[in-house]
PDB file of N, CA and C in Angstrom:
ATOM      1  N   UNK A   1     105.527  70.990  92.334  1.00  0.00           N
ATOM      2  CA  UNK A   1     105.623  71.524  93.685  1.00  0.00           C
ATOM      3  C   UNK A   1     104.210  71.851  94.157  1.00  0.00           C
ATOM      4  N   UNK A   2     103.602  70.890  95.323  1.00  0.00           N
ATOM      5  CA  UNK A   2     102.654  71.259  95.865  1.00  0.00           C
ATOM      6  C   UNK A   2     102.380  73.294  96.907  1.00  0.00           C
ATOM      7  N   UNK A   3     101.157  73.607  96.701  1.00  0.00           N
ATOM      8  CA  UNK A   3     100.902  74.473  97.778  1.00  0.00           C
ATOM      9  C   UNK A   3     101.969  75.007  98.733  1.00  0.00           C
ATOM     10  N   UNK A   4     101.731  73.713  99.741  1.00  0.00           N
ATOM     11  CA  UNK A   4     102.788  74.283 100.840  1.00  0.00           C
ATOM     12  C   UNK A   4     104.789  74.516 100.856  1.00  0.00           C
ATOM     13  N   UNK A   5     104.611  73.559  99.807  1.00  0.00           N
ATOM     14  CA  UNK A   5     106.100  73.857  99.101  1.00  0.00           C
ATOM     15  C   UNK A   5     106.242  75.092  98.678  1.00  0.00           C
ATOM     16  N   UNK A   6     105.751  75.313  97.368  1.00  0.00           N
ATOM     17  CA  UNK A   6     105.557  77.046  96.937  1.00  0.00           C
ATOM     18  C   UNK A   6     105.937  77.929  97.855  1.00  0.00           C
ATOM     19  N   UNK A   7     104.487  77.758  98.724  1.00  0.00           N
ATOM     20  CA  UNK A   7     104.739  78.895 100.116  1.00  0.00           C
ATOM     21  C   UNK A   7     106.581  79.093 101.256  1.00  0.00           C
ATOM     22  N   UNK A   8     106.786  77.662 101.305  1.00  0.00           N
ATOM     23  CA  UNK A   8     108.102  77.584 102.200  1.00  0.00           C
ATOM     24  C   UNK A   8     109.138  77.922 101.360  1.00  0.00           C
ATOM     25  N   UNK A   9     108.635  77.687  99.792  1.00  0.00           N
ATOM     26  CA  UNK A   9     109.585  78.095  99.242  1.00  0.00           C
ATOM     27  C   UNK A   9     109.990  79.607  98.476  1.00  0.00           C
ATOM     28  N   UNK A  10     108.994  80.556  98.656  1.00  0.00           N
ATOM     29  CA  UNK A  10     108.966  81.799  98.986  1.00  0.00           C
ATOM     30  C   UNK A  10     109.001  82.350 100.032  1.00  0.00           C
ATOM     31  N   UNK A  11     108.723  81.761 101.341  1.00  0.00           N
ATOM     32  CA  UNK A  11     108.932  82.585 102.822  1.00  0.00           C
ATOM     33  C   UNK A  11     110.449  82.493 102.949  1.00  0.00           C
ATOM     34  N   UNK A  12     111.340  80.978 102.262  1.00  0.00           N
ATOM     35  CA  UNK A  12     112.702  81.107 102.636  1.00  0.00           C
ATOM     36  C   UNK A  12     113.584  81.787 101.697  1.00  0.00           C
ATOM     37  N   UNK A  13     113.465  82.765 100.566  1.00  0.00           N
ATOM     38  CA  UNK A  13     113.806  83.332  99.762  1.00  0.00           C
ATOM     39  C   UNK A  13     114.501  84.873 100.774  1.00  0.00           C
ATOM     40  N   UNK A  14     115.312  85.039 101.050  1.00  0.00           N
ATOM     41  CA  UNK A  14     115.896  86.214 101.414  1.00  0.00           C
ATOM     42  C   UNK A  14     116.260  87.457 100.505  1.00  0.00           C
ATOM     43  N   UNK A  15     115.628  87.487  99.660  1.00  0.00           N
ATOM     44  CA  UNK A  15     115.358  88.943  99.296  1.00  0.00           C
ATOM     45  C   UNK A  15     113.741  90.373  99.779  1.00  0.00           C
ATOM     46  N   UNK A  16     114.259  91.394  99.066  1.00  0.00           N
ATOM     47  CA  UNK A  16     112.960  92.016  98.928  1.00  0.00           C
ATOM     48  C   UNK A  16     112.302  92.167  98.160  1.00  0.00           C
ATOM     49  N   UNK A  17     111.157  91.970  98.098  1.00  0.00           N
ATOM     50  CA  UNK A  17     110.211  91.999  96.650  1.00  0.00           C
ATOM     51  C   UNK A  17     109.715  93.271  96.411  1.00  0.00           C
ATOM     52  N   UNK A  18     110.078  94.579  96.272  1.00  0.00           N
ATOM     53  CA  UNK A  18     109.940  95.923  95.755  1.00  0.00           C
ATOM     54  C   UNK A  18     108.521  95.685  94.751  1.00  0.00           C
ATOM     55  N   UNK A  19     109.123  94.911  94.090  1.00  0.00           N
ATOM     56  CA  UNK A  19     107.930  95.105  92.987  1.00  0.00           C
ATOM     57  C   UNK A  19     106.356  94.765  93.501  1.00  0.00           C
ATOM     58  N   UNK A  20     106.248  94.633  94.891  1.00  0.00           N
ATOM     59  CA  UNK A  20     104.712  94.137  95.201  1.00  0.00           C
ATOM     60  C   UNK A  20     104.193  95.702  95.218  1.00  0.00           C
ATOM     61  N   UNK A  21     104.969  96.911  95.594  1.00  0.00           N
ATOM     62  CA  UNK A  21     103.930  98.024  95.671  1.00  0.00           C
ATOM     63  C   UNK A  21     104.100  98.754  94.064  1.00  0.00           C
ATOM     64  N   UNK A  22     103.217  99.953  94.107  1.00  0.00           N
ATOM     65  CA  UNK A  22     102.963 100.720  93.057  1.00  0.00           C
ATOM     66  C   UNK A  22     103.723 101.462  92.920  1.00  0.00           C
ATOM     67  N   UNK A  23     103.917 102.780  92.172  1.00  0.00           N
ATOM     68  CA  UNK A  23     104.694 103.316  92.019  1.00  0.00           C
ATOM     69  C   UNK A  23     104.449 104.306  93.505  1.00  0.00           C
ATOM     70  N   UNK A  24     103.281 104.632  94.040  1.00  0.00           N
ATOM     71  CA  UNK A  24     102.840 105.584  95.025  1.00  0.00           C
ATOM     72  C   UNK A  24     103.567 104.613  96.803  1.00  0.00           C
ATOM     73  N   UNK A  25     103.205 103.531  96.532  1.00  0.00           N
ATOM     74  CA  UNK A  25     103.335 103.179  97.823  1.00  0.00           C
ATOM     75  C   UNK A  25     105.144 102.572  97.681  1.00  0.00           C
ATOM     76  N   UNK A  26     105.607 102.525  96.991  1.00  0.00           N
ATOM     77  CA  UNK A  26     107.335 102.675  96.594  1.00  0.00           C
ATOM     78  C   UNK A  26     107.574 103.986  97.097  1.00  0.00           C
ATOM     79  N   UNK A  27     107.324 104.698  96.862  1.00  0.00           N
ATOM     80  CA  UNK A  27     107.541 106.166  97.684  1.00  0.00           C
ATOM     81  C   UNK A  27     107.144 106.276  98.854  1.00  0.00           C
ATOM     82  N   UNK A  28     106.156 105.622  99.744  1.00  0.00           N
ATOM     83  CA  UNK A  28     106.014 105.374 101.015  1.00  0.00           C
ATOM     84  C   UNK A  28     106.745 104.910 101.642  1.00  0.00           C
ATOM     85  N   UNK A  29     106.853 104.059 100.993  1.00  0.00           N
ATOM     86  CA  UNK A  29     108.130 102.721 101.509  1.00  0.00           C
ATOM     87  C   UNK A  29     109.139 102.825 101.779  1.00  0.00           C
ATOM     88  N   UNK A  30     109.915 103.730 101.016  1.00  0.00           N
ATOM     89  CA  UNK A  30     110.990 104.390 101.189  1.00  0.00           C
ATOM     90  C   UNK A  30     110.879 105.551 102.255  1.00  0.00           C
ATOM     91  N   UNK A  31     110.035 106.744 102.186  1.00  0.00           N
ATOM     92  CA  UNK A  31     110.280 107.216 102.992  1.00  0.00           C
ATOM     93  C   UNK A  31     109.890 106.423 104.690  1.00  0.00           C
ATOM     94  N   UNK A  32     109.045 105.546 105.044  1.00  0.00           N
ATOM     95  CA  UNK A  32     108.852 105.127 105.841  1.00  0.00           C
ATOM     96  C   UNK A  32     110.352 104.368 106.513  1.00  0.00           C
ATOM     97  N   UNK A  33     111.001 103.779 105.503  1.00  0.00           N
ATOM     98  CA  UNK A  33     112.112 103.600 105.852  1.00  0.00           C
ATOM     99  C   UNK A  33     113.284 104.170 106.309  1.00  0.00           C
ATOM    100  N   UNK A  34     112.906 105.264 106.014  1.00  0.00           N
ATOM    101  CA  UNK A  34     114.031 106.439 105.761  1.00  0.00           C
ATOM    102  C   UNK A  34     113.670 106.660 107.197  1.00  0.00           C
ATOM    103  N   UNK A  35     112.600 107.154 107.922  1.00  0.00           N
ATOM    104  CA  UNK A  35     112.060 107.727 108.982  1.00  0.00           C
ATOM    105  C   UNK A  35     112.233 106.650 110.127  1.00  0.00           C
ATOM    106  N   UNK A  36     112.096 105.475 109.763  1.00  0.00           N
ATOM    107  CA  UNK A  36     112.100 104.916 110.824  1.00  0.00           C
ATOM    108  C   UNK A  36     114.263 104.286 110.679  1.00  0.00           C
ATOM    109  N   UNK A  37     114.302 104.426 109.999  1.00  0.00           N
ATOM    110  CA  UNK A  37     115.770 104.408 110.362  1.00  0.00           C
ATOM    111  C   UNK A  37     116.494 105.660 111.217  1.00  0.00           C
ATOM    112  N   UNK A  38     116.166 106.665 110.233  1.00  0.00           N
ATOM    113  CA  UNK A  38     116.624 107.595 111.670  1.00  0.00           C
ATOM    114  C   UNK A  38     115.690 108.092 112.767  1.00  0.00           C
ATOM    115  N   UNK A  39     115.070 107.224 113.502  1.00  0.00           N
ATOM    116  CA  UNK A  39     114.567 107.129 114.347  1.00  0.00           C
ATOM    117  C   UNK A  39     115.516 106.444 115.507  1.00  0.00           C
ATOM    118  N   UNK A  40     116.225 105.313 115.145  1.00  0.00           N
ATOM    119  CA  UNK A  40     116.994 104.713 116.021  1.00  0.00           C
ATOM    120  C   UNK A  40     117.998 104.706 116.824  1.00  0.00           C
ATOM    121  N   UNK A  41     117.745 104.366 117.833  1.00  0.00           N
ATOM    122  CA  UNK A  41     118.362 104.632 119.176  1.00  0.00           C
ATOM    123  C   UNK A  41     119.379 104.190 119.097  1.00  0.00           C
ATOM    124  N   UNK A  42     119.823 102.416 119.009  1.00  0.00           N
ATOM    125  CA  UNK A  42     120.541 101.360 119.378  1.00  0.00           C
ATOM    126  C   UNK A  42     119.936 100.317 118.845  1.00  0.00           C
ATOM    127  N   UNK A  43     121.078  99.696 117.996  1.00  0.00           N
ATOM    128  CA  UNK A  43     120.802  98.053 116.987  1.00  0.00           C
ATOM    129  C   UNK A  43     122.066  97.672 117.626  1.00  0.00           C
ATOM    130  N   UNK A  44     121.443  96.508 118.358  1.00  0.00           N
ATOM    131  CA  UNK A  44     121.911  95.343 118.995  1.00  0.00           C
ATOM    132  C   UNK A  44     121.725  93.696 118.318  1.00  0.00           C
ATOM    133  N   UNK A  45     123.022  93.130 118.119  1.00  0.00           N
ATOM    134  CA  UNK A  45     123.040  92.150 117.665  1.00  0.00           C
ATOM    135  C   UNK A  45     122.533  90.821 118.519  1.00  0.00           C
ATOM    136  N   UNK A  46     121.722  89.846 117.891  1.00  0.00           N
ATOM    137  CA  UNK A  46     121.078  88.586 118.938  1.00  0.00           C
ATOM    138  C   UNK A  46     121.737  87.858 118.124  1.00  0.00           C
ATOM    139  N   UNK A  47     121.493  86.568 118.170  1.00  0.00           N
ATOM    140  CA  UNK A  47     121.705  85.085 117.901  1.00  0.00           C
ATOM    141  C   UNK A  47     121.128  84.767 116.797  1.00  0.00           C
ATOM    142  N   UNK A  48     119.978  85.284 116.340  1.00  0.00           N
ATOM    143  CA  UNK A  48     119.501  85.070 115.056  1.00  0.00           C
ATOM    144  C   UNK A  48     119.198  86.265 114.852  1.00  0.00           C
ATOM    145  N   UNK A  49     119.470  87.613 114.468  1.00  0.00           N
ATOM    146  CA  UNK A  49     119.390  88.505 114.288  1.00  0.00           C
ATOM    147  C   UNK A  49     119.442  89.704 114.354  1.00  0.00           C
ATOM    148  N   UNK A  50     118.786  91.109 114.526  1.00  0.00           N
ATOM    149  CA  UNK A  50     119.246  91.983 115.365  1.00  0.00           C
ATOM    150  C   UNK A  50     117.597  92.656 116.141  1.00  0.00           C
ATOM    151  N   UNK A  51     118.094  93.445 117.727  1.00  0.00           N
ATOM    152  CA  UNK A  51     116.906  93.990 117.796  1.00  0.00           C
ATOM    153  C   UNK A  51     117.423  95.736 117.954  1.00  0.00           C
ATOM    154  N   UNK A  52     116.433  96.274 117.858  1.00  0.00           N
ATOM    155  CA  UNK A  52     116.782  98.076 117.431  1.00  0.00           C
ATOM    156  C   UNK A  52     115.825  98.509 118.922  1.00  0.00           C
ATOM    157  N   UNK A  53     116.146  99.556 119.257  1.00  0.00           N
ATOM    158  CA  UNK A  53     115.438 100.756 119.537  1.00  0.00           C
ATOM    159  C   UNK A  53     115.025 101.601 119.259  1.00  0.00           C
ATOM    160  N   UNK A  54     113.635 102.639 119.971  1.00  0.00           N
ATOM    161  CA  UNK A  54     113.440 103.313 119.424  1.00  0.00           C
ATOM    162  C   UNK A  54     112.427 104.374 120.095  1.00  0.00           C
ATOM    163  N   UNK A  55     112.756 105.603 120.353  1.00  0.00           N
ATOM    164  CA  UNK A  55     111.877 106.225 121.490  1.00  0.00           C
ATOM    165  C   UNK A  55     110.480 106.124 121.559  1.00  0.00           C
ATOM    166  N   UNK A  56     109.575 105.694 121.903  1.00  0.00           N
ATOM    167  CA  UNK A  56     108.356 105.393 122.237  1.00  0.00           C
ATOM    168  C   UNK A  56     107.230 106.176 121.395  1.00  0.00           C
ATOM    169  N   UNK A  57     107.687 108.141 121.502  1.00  0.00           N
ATOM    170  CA  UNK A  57     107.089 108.476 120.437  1.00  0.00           C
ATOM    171  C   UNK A  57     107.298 108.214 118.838  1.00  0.00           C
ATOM    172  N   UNK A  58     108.130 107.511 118.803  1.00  0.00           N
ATOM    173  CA  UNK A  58     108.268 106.874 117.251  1.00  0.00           C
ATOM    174  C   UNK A  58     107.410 105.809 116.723  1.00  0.00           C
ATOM    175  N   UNK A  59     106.737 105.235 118.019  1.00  0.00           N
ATOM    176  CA  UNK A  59     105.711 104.070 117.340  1.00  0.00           C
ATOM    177  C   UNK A  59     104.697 104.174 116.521  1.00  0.00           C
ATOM    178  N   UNK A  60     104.206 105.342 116.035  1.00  0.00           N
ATOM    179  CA  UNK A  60     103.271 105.235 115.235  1.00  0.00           C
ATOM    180  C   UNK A  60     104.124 104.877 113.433  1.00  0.00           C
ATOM    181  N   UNK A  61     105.165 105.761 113.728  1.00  0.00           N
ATOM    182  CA  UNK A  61     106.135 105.801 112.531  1.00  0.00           C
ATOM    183  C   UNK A  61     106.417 104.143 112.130  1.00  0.00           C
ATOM    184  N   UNK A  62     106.901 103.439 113.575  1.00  0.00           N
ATOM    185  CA  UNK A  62     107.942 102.769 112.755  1.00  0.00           C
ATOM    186  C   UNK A  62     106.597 101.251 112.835  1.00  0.00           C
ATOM    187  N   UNK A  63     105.768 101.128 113.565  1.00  0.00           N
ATOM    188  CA  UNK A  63     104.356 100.343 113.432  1.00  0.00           C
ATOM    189  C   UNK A  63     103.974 100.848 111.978  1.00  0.00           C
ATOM    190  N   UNK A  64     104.230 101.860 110.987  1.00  0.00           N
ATOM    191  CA  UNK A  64     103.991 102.279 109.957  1.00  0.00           C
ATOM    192  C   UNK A  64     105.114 101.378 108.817  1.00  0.00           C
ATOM    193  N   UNK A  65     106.205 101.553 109.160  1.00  0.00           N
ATOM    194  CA  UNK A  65     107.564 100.713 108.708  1.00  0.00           C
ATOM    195  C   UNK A  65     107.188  99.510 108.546  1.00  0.00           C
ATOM    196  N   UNK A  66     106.935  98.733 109.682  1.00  0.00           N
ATOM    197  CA  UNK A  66     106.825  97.139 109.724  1.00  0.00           C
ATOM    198  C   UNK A  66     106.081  96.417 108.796  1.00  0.00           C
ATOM    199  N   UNK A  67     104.670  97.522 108.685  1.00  0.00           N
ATOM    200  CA  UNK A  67     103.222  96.984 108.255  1.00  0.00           C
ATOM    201  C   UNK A  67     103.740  96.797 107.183  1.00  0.00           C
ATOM    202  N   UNK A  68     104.874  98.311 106.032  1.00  0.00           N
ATOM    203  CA  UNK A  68     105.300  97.822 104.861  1.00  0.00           C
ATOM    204  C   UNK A  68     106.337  97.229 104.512  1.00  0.00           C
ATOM    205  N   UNK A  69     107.130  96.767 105.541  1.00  0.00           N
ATOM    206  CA  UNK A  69     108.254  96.292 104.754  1.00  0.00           C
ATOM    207  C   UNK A  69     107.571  94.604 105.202  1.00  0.00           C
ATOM    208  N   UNK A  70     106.757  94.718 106.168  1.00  0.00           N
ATOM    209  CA  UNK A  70     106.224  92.947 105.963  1.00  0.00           C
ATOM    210  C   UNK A  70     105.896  92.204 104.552  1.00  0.00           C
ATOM    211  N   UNK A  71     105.401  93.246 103.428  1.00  0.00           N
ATOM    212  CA  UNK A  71     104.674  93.486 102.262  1.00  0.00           C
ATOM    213  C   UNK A  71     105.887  92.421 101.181  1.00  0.00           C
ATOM    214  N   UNK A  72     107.596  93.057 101.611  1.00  0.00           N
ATOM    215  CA  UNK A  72     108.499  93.065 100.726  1.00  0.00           C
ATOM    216  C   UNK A  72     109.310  92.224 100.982  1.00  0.00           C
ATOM    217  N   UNK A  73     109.080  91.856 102.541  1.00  0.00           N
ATOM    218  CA  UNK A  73     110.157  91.106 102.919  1.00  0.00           C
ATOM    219  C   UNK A  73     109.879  89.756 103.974  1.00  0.00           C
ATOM    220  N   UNK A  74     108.841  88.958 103.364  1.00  0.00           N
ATOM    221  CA  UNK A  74     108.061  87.969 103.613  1.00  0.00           C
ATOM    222  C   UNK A  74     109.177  86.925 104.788  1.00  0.00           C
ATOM    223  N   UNK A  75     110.299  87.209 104.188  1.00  0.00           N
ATOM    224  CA  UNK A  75     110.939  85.915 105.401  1.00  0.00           C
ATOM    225  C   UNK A  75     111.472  86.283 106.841  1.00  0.00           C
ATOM    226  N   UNK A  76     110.721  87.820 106.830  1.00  0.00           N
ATOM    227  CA  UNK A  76     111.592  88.713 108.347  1.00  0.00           C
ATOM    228  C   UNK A  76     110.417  88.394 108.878  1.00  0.00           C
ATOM    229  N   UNK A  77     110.620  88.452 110.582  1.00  0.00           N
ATOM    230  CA  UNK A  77     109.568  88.239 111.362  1.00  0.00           C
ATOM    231  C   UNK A  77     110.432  89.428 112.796  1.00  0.00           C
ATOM    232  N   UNK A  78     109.400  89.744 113.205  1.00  0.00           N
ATOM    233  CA  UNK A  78     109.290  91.169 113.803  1.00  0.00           C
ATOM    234  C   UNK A  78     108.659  90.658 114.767  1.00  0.00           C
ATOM    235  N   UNK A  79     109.460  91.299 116.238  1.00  0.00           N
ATOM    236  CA  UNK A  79     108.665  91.283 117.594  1.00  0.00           C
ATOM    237  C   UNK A  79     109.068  92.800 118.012  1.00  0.00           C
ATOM    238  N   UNK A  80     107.955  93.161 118.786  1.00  0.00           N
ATOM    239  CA  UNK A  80     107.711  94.218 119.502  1.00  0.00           C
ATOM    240  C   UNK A  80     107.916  94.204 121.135  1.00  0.00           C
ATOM    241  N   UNK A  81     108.592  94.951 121.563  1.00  0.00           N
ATOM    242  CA  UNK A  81     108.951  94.286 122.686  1.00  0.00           C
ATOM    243  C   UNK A  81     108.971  95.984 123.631  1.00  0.00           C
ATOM    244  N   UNK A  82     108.104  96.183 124.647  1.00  0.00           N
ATOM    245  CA  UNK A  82     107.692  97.136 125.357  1.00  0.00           C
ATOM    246  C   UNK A  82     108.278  96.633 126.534  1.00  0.00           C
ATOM    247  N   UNK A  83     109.068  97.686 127.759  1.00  0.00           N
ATOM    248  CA  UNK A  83     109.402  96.713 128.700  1.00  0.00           C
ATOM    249  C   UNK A  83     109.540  97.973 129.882  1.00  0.00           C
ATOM    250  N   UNK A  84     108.352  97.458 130.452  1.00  0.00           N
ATOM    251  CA  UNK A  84     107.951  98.378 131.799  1.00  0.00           C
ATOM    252  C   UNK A  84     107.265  99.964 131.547  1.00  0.00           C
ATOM    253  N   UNK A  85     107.859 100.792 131.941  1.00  0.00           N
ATOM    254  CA  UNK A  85     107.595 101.900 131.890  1.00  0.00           C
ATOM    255  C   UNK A  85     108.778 102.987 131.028  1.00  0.00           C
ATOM    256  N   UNK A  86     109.821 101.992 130.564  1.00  0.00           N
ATOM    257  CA  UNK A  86     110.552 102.305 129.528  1.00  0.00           C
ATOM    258  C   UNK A  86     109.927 103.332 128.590  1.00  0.00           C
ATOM    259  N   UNK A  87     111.042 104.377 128.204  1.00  0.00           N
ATOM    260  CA  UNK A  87     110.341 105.450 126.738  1.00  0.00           C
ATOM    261  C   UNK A  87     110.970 105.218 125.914  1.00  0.00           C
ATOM    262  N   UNK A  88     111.627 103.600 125.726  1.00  0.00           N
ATOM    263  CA  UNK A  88     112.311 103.303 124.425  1.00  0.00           C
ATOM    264  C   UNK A  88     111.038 101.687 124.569  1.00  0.00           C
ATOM    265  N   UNK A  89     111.287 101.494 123.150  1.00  0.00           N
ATOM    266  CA  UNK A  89     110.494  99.897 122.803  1.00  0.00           C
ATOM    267  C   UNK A  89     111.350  99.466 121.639  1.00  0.00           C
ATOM    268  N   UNK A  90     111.425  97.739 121.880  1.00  0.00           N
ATOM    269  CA  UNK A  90     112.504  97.587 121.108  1.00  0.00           C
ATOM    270  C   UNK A  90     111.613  96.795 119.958  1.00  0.00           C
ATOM    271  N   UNK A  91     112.611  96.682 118.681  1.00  0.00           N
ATOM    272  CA  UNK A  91     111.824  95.669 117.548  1.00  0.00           C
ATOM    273  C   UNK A  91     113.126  94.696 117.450  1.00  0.00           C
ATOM    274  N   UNK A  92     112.334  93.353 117.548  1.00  0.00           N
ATOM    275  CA  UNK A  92     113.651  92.537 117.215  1.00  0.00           C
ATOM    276  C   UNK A  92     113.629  92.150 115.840  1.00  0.00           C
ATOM    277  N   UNK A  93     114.564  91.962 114.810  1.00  0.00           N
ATOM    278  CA  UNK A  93     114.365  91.294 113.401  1.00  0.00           C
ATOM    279  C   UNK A  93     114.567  90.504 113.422  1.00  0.00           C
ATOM    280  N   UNK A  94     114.295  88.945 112.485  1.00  0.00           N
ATOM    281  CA  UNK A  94     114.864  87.563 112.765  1.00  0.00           C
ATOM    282  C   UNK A  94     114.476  86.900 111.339  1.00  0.00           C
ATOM    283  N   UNK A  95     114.747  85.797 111.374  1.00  0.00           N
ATOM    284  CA  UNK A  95     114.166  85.284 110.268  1.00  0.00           C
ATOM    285  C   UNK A  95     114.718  83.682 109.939  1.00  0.00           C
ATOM    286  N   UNK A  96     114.766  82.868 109.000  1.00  0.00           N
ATOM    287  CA  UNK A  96     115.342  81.887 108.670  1.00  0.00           C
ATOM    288  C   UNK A  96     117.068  82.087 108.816  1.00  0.00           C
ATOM    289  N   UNK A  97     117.491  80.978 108.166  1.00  0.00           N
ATOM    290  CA  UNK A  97     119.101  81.142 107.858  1.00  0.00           C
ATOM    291  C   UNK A  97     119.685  82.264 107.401  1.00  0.00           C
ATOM    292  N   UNK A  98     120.628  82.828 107.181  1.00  0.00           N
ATOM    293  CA  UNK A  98     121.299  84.028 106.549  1.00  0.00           C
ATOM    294  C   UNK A  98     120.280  85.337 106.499  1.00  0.00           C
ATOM    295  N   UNK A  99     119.593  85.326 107.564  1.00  0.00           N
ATOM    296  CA  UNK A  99     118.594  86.659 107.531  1.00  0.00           C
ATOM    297  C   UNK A  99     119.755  87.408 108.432  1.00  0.00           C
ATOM    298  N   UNK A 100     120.226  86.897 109.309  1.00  0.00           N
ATOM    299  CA  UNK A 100     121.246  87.952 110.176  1.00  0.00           C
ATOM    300  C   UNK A 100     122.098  88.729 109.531  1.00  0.00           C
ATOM    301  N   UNK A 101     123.047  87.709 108.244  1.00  0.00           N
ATOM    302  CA  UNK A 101     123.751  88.669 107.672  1.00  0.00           C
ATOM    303  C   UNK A 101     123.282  89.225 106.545  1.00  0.00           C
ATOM    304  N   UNK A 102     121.812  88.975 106.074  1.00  0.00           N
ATOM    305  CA  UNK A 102     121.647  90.127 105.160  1.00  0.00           C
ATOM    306  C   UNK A 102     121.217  91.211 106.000  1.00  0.00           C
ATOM    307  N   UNK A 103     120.787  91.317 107.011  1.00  0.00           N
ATOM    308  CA  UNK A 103     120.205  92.274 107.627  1.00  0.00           C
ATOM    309  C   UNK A 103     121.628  93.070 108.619  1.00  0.00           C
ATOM    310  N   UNK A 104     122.456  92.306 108.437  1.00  0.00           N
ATOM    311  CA  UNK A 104     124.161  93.324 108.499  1.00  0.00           C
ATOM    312  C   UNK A 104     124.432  94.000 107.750  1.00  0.00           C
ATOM    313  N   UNK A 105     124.038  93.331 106.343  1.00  0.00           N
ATOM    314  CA  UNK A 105     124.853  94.188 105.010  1.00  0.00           C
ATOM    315  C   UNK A 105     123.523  95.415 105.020  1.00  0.00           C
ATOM    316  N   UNK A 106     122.610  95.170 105.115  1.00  0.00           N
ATOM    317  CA  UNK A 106     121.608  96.594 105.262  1.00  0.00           C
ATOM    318  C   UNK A 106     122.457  97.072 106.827  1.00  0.00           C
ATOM    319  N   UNK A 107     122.091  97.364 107.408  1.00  0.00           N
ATOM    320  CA  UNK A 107     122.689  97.899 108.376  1.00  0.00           C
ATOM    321  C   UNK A 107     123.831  98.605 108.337  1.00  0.00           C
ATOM    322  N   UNK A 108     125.080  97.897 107.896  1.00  0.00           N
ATOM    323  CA  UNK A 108     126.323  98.686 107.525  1.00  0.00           C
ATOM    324  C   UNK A 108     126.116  99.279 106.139  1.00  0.00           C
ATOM    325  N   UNK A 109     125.320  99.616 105.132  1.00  0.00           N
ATOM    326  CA  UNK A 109     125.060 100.356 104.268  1.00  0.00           C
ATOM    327  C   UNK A 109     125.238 101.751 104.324  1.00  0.00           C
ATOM    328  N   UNK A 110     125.255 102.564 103.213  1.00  0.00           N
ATOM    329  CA  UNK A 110     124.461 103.731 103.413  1.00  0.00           C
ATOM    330  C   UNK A 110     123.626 103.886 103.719  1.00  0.00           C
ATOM    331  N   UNK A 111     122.753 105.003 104.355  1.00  0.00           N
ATOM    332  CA  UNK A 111     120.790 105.207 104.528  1.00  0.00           C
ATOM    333  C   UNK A 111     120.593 105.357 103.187  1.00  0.00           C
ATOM    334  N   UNK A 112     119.799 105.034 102.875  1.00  0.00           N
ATOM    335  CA  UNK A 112     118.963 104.992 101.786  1.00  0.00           C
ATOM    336  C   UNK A 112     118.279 106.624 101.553  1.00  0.00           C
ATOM    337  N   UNK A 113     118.210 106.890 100.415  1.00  0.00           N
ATOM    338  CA  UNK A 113     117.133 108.497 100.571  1.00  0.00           C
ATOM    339  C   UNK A 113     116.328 108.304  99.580  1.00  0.00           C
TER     340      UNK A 113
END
């Protein structure tokens, strides 16, 4: 398997890779998650995925979220979406095939602590 194979063939892998942080930034991670989950307004389902809300003063938090779960979860792709003078901003999630319904089965989960 050449290079670019490898690569497509880890970006299309739908899991999370936990094991890329340390034991310190595993504890970030989590709580960052934790915080920016209950942060949310409204998770709305799209066509390939879902997009969330989230009150405006939450962006430093959940711009904190993204940076790490980009780390773990290589096949999600994240838009930011600001719209007017709105005090909510939305994040959409998306990704390859079956990213929608893993990102259901997180969703209908427990929160995590």
């Amino acid at each position: 398997m050449g290079p670019s194979q490898e690569a497509k063939a880890h970006e299309s892998r739908l899991a999370c890779e936990l094991d890329v942080f340390s034991a310190e930034e595993n504890e970030q991670h989590k709580s960052s998650l934790n915080e920016a989950m209950a942060a949310v307004r409204d998770v709305r389902e799209e066509k390939d995925g879902y997009i969330i809300s989230f009150s405006s003063k939450n962006f430093l938090t959940i711009a904190e979220w993204i940076s790490l779960e980009r780390r773990c979860c290589h096949f999600l792709s994240f838009q930011i979406r600001f719209l007017g003078g709105d005090e909510v901003f939305w994040v959409a999630l998306s990704g390859p095939a079956g990213t929608k319904d893993f990102l259901k089965t997180f969703f209908d989960s427990p929160r995590r602590s």
